[in-house]
N, C-alpha and C. Protein backbone atom coordinates (compact mmCIF):
# COMPACT_ATOMS: atom_id res chain seq x y z
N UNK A 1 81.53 63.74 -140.55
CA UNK A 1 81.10 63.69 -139.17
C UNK A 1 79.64 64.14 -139.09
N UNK A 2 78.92 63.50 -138.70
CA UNK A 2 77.60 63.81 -138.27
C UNK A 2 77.18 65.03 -137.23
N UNK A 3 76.69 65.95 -137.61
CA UNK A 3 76.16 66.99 -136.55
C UNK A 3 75.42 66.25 -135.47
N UNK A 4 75.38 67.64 -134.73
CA UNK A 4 74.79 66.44 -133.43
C UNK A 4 73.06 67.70 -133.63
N UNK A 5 72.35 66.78 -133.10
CA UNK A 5 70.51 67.31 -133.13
C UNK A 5 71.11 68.79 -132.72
N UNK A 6 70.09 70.00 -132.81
CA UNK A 6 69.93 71.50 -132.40
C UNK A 6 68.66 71.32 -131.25
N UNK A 7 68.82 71.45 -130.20
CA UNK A 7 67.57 71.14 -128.99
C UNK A 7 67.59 72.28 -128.66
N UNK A 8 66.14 73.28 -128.61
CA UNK A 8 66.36 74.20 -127.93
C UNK A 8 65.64 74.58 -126.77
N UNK A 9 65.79 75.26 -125.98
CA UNK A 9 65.13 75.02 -124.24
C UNK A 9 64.36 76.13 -124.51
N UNK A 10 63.49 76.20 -123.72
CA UNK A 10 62.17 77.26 -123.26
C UNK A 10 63.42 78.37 -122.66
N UNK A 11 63.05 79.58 -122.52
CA UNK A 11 63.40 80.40 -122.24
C UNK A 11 63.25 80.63 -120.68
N UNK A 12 64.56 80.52 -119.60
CA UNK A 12 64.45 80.38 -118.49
C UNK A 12 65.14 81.18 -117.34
N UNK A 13 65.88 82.52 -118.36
CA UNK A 13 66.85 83.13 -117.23
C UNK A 13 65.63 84.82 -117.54
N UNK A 14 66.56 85.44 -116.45
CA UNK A 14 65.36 86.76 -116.60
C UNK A 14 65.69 87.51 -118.24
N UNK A 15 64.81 87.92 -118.63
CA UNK A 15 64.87 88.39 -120.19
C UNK A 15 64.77 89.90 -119.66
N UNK A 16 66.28 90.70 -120.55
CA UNK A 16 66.29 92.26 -120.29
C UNK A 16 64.99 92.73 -120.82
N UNK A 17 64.94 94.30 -120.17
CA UNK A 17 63.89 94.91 -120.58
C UNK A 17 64.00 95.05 -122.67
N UNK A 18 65.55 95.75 -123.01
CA UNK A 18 65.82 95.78 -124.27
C UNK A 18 66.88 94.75 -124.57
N UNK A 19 67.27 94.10 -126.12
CA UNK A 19 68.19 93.00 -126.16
C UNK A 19 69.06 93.55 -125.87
N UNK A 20 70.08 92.68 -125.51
CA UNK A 20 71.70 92.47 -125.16
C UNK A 20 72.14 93.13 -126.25
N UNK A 21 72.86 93.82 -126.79
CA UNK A 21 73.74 94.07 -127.48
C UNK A 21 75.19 94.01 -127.20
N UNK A 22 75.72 92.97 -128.16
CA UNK A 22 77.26 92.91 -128.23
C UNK A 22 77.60 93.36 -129.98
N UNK A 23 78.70 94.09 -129.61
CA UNK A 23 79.43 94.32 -131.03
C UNK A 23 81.13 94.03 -131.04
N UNK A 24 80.81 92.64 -131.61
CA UNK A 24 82.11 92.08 -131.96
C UNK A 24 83.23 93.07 -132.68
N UNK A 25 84.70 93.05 -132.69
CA UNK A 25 85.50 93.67 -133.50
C UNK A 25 86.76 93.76 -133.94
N UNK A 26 87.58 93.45 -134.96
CA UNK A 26 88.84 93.23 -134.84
C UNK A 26 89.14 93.31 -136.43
N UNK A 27 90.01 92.53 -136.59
CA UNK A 27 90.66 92.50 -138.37
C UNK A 27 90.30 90.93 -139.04
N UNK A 28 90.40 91.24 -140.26
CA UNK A 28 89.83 90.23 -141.06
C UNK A 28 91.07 88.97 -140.45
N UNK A 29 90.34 87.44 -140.34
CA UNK A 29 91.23 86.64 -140.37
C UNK A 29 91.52 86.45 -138.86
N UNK A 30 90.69 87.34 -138.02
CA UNK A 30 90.58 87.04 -136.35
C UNK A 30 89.49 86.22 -135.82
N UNK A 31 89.06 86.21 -136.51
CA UNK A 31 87.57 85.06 -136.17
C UNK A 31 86.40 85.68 -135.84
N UNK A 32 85.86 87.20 -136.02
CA UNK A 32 85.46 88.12 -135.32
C UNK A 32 83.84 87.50 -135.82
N UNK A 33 84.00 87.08 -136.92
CA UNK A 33 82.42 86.55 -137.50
C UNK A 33 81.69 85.30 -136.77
N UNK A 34 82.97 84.29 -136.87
CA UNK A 34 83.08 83.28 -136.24
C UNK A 34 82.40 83.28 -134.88
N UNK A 35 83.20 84.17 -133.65
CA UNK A 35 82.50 84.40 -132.43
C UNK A 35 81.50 84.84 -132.23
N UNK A 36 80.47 86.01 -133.40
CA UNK A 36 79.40 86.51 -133.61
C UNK A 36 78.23 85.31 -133.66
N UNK A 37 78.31 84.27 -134.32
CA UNK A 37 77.96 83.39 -134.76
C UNK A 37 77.67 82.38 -133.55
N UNK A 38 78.91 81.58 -132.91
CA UNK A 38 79.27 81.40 -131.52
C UNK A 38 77.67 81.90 -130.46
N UNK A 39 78.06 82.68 -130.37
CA UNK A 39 77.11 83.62 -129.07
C UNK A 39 76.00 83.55 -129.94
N UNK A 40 75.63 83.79 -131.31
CA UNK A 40 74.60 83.79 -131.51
C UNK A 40 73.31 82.39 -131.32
N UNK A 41 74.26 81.64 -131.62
CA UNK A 41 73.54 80.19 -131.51
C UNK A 41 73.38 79.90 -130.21
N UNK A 42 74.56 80.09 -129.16
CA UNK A 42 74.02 79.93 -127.86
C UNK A 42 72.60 80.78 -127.55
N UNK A 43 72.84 82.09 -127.69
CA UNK A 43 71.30 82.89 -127.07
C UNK A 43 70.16 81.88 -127.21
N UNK A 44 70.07 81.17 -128.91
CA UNK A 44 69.02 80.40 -129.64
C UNK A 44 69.05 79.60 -129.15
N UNK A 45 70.15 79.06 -128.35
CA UNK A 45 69.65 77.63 -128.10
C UNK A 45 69.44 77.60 -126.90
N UNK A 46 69.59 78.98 -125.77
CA UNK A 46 69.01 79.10 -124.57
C UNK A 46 67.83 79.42 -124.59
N UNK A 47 67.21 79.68 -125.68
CA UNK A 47 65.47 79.98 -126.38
C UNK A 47 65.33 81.46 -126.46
N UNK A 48 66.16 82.52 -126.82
CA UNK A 48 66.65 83.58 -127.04
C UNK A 48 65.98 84.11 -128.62
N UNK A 49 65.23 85.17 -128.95
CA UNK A 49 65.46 85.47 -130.10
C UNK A 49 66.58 86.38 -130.63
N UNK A 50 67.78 86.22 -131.44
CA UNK A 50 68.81 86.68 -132.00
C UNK A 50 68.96 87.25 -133.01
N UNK A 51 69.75 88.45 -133.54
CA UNK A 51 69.75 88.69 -134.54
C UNK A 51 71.42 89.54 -134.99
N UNK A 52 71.78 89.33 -135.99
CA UNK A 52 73.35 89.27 -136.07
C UNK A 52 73.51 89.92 -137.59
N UNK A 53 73.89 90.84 -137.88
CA UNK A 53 74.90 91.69 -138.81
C UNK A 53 76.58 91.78 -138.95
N UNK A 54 76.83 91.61 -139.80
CA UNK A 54 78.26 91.83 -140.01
C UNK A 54 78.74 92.89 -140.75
N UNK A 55 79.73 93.83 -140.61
CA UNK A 55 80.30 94.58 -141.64
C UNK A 55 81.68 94.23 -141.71
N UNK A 56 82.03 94.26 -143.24
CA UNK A 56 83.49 93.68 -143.39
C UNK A 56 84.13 94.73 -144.27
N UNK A 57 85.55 94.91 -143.90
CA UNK A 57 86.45 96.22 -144.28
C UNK A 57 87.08 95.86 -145.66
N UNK A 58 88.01 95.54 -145.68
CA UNK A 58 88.81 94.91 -146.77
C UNK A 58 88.10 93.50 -147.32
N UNK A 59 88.48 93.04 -148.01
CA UNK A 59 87.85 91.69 -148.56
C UNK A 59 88.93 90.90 -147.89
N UNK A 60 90.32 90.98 -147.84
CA UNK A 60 91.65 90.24 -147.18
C UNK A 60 91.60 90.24 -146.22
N UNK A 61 92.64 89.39 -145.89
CA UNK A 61 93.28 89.80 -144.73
C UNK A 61 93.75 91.09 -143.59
N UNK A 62 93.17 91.26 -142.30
CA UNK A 62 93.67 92.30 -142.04
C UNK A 62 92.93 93.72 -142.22
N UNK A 63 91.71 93.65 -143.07
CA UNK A 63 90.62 94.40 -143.07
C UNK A 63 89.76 95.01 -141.86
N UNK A 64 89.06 95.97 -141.05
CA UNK A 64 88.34 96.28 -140.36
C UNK A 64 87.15 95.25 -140.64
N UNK A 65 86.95 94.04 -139.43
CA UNK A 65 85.18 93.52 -139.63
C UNK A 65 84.85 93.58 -138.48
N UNK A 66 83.71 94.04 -138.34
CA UNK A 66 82.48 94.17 -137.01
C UNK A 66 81.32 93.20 -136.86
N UNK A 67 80.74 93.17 -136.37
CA UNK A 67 79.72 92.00 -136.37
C UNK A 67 78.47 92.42 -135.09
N UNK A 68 77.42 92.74 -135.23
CA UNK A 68 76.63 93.47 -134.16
C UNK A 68 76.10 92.00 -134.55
N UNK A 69 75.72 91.92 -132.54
CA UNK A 69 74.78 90.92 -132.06
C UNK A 69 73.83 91.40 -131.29
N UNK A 70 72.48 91.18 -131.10
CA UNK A 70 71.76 91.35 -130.37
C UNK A 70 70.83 90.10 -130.24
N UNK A 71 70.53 89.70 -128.92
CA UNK A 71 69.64 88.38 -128.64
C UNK A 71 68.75 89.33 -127.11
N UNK A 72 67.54 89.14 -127.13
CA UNK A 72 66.45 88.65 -126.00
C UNK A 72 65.09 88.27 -126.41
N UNK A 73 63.92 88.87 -125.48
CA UNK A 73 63.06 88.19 -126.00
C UNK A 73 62.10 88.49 -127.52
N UNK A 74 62.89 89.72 -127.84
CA UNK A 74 62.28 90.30 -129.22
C UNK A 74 63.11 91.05 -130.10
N UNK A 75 63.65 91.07 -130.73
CA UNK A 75 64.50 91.80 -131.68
C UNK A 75 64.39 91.98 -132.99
N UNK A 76 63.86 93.00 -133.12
CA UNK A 76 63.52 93.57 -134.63
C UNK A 76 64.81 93.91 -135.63
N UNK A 77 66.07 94.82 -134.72
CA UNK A 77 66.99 95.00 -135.88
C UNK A 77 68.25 93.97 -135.63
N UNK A 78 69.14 93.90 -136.56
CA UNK A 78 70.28 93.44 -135.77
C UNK A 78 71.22 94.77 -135.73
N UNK A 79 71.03 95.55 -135.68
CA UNK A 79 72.35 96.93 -135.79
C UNK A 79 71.82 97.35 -134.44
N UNK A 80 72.97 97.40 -133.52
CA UNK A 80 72.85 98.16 -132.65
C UNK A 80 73.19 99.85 -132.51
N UNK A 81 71.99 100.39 -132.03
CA UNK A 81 72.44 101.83 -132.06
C UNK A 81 73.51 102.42 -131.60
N UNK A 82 74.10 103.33 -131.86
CA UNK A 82 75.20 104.18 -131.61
C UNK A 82 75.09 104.79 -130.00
N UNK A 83 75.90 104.07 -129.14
CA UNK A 83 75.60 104.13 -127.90
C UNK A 83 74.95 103.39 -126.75
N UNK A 84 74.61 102.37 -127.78
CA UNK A 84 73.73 101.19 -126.75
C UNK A 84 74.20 99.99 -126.63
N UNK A 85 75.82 99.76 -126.76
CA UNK A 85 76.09 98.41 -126.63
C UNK A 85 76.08 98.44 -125.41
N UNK A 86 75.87 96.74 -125.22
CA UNK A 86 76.10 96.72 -123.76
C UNK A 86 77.41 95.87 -123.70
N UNK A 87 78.20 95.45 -124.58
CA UNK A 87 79.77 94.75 -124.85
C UNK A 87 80.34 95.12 -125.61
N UNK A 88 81.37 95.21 -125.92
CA UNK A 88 82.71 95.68 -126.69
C UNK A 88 83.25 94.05 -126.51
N UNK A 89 83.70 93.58 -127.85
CA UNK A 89 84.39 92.23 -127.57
C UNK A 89 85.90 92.82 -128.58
N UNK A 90 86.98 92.87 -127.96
CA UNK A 90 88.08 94.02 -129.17
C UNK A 90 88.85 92.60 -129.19
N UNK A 91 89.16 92.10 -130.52
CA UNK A 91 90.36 91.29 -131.37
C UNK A 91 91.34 91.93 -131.50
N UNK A 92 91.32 93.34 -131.92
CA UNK A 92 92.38 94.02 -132.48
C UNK A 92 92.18 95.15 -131.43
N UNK A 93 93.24 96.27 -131.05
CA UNK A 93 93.05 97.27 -129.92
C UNK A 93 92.46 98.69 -130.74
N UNK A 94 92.99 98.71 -131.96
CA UNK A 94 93.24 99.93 -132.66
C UNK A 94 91.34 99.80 -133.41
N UNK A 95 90.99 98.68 -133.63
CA UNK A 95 89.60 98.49 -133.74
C UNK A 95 88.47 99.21 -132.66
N UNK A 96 89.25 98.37 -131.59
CA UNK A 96 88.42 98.56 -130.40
C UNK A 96 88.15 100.61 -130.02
N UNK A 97 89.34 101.04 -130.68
CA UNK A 97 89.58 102.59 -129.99
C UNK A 97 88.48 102.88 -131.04
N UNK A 98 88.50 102.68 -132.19
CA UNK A 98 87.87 103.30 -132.97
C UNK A 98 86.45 103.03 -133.31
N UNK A 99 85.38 102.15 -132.54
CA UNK A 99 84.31 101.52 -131.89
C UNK A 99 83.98 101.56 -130.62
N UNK A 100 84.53 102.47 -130.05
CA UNK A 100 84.30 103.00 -128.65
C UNK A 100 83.14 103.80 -128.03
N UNK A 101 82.44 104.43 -129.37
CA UNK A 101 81.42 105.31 -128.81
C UNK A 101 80.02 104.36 -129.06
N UNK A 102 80.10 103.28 -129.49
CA UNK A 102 78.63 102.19 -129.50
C UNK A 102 78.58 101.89 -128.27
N UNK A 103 79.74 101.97 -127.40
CA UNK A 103 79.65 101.14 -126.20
C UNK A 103 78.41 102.12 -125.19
N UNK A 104 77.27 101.95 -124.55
CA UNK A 104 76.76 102.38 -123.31
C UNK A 104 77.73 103.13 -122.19
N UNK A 105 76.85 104.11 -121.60
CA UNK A 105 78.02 104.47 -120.59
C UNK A 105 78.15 103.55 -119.44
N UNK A 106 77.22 102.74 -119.30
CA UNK A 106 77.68 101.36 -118.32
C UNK A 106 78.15 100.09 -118.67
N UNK A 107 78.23 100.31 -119.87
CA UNK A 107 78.99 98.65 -120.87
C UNK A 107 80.16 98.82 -120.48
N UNK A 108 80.26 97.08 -120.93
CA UNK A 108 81.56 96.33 -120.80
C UNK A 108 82.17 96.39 -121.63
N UNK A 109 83.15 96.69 -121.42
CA UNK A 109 84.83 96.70 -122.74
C UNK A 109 85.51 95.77 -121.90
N UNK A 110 85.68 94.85 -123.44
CA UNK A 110 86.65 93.33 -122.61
C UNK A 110 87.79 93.71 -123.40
N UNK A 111 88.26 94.75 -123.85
CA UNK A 111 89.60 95.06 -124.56
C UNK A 111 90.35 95.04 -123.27
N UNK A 112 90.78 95.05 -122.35
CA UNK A 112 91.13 94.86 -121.10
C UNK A 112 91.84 92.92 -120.92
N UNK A 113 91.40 91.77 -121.88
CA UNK A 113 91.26 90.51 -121.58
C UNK A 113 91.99 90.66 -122.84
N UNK A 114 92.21 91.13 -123.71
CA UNK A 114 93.03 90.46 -125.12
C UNK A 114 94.41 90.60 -124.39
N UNK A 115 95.52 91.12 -123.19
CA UNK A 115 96.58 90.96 -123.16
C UNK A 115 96.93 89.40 -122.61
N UNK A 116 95.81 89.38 -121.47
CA UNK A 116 95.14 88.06 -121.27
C UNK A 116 95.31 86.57 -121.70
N UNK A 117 94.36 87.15 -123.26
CA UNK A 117 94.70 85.90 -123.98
C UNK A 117 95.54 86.00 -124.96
N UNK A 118 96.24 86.22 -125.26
CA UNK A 118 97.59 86.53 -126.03
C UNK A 118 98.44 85.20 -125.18
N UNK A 119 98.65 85.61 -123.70
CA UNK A 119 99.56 85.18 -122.86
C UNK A 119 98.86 83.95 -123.03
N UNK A 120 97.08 83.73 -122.69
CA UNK A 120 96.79 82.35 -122.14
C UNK A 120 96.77 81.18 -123.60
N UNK A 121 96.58 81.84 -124.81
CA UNK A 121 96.28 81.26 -125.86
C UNK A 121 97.89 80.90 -126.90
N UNK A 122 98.19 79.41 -126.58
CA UNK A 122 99.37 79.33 -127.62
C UNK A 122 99.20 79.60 -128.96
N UNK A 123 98.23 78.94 -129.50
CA UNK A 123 97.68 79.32 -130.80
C UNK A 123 96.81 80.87 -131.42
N UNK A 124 97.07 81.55 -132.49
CA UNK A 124 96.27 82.46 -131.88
C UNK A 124 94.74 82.37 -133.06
N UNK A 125 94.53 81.41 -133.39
CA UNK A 125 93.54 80.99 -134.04
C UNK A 125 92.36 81.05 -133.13
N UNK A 126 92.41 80.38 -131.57
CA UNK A 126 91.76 80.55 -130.31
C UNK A 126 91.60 81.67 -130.06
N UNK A 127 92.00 82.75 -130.39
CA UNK A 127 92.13 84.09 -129.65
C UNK A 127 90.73 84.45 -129.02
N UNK A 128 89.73 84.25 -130.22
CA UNK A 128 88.71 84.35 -130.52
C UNK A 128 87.53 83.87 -129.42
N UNK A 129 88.10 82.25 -129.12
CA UNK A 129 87.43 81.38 -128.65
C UNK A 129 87.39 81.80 -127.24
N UNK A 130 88.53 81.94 -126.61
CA UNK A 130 89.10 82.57 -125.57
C UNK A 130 88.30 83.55 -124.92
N UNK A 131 88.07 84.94 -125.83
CA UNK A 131 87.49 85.78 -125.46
C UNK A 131 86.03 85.37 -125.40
N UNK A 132 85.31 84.73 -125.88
CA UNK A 132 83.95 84.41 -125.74
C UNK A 132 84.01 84.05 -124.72
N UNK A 133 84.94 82.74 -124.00
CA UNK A 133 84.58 82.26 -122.63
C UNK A 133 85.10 83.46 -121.40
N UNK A 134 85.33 84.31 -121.84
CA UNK A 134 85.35 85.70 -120.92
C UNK A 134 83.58 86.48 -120.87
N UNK A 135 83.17 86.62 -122.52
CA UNK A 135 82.28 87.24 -122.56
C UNK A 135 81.21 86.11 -121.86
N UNK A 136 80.89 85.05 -121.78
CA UNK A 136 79.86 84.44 -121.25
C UNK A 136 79.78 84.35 -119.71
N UNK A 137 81.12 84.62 -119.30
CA UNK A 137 81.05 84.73 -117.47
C UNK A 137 79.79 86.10 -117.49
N UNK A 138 79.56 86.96 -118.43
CA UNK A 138 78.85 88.00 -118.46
C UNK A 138 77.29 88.09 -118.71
N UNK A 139 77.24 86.99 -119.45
CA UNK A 139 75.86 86.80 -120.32
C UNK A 139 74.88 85.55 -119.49
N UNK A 140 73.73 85.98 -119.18
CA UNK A 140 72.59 84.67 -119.15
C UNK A 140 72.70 83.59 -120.00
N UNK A 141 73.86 83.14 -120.40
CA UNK A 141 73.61 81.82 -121.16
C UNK A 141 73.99 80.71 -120.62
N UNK A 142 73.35 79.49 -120.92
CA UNK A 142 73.84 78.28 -119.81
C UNK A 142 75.65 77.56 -120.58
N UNK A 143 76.40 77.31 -120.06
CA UNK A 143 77.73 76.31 -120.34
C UNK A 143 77.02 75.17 -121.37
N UNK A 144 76.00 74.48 -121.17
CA UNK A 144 75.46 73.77 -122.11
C UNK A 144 75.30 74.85 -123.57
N UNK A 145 74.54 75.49 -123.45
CA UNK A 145 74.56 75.82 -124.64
C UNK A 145 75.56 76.65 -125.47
N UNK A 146 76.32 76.89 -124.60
CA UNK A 146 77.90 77.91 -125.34
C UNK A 146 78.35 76.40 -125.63
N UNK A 147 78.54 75.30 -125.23
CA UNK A 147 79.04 74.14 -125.91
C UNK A 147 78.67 73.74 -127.21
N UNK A 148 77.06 73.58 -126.84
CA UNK A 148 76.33 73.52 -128.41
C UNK A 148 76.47 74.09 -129.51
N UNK A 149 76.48 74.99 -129.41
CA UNK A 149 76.98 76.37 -130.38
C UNK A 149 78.76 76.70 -130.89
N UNK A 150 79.52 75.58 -130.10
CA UNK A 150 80.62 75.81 -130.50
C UNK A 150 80.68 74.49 -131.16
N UNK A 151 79.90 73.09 -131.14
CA UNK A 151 79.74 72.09 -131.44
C UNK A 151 79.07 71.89 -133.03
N UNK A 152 78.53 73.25 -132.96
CA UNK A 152 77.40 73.36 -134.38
C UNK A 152 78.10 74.22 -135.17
N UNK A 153 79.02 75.19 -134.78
CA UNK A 153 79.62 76.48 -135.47
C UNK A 153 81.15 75.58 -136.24
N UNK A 154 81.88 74.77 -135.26
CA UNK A 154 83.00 74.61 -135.51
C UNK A 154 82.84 72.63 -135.68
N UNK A 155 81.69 72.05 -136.27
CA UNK A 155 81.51 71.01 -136.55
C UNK A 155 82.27 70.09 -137.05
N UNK A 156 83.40 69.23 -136.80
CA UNK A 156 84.21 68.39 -137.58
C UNK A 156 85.64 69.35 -137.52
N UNK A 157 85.74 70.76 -136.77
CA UNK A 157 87.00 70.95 -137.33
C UNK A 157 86.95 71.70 -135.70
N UNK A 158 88.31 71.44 -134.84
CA UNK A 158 88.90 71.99 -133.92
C UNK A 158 87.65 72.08 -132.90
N UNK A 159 86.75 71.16 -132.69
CA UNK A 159 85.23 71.31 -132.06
C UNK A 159 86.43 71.15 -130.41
N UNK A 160 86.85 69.88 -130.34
CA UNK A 160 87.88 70.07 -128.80
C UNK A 160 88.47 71.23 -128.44
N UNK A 161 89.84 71.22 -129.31
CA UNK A 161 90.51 72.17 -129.01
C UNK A 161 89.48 73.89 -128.98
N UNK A 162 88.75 74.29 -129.43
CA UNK A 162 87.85 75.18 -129.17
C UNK A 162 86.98 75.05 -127.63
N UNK A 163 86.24 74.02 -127.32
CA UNK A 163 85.62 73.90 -126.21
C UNK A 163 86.62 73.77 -124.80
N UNK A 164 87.74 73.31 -124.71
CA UNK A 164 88.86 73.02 -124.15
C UNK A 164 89.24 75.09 -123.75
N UNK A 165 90.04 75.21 -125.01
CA UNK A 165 89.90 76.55 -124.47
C UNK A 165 89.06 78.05 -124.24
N UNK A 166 87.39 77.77 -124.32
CA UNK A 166 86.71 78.42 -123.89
C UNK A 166 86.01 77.82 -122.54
N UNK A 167 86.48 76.75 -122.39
CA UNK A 167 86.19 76.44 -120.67
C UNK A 167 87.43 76.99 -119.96
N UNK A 168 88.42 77.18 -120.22
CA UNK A 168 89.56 77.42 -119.47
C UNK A 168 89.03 79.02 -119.30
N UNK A 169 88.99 79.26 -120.66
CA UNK A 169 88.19 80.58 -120.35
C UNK A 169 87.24 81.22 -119.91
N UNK A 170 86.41 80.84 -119.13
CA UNK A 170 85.13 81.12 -118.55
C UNK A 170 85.22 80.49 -116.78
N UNK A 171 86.07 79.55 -116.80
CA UNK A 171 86.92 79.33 -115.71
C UNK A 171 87.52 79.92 -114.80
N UNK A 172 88.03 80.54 -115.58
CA UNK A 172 89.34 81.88 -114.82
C UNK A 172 88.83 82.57 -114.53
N UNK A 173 89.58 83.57 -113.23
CA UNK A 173 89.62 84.63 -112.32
C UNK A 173 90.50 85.35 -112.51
């Protein structure tokens, strides 16, 4: 299957004073890299500069992996400091408790949306996907480009069924 072109737009929504920080989190084999990745390409392709780290627990299955994102108009590290997220994205709950103190005292914890999608997601391969279209009701990024980025990330494999259920997800109330 042929990729489709990477177009990226001038930078057009208000740019924070410091980047966004999200820190992805859950167990190996949840997609936690996957969605890091996801959001990361959208920021880029909303004309965002991004920058993305991963730490991975176990090499298997079922391992502790994290994934710090940060996108605006300048970003030197990708590790977000201890205390400055501005998202919590929790896969796993027992992750999420134990990654609790990166969060800002005004950040968002979407550990609150995994009972959510459990219920909304038959598959739980989506789990992942799901929660992104929660996290983007949150984020300056345009629906075009969370498409793109799920179009470029998940190329030739589940590109529908992925976009299908992160519109349902970003949808909802």
């Amino acid at each position: 299957m042929k990729r489709k072109k990477i177009i990226l737009k001038k930078q057009k929504h208000l740019q924070p004073e410091h980047p966004v920080n999200i820190l992805f989190c859950g167990t190996g084999g949840q997609g936690v890299l996957k969605a890091a990745e996801v959001c990361g390409w959208a920021a880029v392709f909303d004309g965002y500069h991004a920058k993305k780290s991963e730490v991975h627990g176990m090499a298997q299955r079922g391992g502790s992996v994290e994934s710090h994102l940060r996108f605006g108009t300048c970003v030197y590290s990708p590790l977000i400091p201890y205390g400055e997220a501005d998202f919590l994205v929790v896969f796993h709950k027992d992750e999420g408790l134990r990654l609790q103190g990166f969060l800002r005292k005004k950040g968002i914890d979407l550990t609150g949306y995994l009972q959510q999608s459990h219920e909304s997601v038959a598959d739980p391969r989506f789990l992942n996907t799901f929660l992104l279209g929660i996290l983007s009701r949150y984020l300056p990024l345009s629906e075009e480009s969370w498409l793109q980025a799920l179009d470029n990330v998940f190329a030739g494999k589940f590109q529908r069924e992925n976009a299908d259920v992160f519109l349902k997800a970003r949808r909802s109330r």
